[in-house]
Protein backbone atom coordinates (compact mmCIF):
# COMPACT_ATOMS: atom_id res chain seq x y z
CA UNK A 1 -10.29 -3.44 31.27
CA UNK A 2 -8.14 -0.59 30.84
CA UNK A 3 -5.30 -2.82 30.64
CA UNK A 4 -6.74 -4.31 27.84
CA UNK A 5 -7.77 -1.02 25.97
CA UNK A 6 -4.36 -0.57 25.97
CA UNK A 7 -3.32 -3.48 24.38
CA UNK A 8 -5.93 -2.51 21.60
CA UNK A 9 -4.39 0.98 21.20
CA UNK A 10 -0.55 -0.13 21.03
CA UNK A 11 -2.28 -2.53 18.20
CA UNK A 12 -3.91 0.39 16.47
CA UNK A 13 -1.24 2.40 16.35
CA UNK A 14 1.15 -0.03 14.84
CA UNK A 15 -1.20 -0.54 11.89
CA UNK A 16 -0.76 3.39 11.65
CA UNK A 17 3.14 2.75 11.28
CA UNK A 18 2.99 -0.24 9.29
CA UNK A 19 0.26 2.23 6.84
CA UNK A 20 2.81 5.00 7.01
CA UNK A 21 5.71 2.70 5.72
CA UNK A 22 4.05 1.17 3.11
CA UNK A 23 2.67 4.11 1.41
CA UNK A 24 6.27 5.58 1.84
CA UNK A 25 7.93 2.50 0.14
CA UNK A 26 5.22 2.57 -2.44
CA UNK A 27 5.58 6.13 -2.86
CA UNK A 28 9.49 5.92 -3.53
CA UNK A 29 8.38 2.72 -6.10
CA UNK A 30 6.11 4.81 -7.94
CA UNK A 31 8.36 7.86 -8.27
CA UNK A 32 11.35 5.48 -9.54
CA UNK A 33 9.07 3.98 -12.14
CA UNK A 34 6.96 7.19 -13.25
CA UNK A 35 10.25 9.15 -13.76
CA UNK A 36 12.34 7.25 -15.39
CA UNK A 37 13.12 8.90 -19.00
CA UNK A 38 12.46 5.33 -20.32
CA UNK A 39 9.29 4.71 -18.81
CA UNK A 40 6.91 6.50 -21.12
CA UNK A 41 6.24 6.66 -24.59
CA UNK A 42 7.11 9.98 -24.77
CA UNK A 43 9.73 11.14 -22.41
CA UNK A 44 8.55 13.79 -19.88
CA UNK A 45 9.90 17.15 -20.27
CA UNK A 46 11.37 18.83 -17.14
CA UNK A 47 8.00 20.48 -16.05
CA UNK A 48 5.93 16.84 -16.96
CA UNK A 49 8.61 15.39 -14.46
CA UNK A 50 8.06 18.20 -11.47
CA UNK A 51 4.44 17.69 -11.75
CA UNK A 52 4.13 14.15 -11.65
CA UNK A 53 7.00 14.27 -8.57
CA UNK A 54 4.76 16.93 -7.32
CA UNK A 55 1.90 15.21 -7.53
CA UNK A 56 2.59 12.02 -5.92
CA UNK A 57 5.01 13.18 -3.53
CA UNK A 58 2.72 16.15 -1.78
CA UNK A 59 -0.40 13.73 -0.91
CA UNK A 60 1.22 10.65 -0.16
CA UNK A 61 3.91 12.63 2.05
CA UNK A 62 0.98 13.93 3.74
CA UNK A 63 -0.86 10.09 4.59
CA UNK A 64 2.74 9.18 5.69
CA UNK A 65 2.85 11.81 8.17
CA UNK A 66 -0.50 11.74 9.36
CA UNK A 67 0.08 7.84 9.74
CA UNK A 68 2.64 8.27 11.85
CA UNK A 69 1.19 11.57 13.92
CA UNK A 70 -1.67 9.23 14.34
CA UNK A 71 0.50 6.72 15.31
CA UNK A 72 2.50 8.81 18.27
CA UNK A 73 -0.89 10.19 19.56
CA UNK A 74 -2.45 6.92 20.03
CA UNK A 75 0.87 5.31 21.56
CA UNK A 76 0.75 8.33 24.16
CA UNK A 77 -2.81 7.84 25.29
CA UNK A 78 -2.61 3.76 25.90
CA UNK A 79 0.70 4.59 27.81
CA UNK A 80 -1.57 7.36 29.57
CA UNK A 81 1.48 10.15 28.45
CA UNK A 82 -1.23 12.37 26.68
């Protein structure tokens, strides 16, 4: 039983890391396109730019490293390290 429990939790946590890259990846996708001076119809000033950067960056930064702290804890109680 515990044997499989483990199993589960190696399982759950690699849905954590597989959560953490994609919201990375589609993090660094959005801030390519949203930045770009082309991309709007009016081209972001300087302080436009550092709030949307700002404002993507900051709370998907934070699921990414959750995800992954998530990730670590779970991987060190199925290999009963924590």
């Amino acid at each position: 039983m515990s044997f499989l429990g483990s199993i589960i939790a190696m399982g759950a946590a690699l849905v954590f890391l597989l959560l953490a890259g994609v919201t990375a990846w589609g993090g660094w996708v959005t801030l390519r396109s949203e930045t770009r001076r082309e991309a709007a119809d009016a081209p972001l000033v300087r302080t436009g730019r550092l709030f949307v950067i700002l404002g993507l960056a900051l709370p998907l930064g934070g699921v990414a490293l959750f995800s992954l702290l998530a990730a670590g804890r779970i991987l060190l109680v199925a290999l009963r390290l924590g």
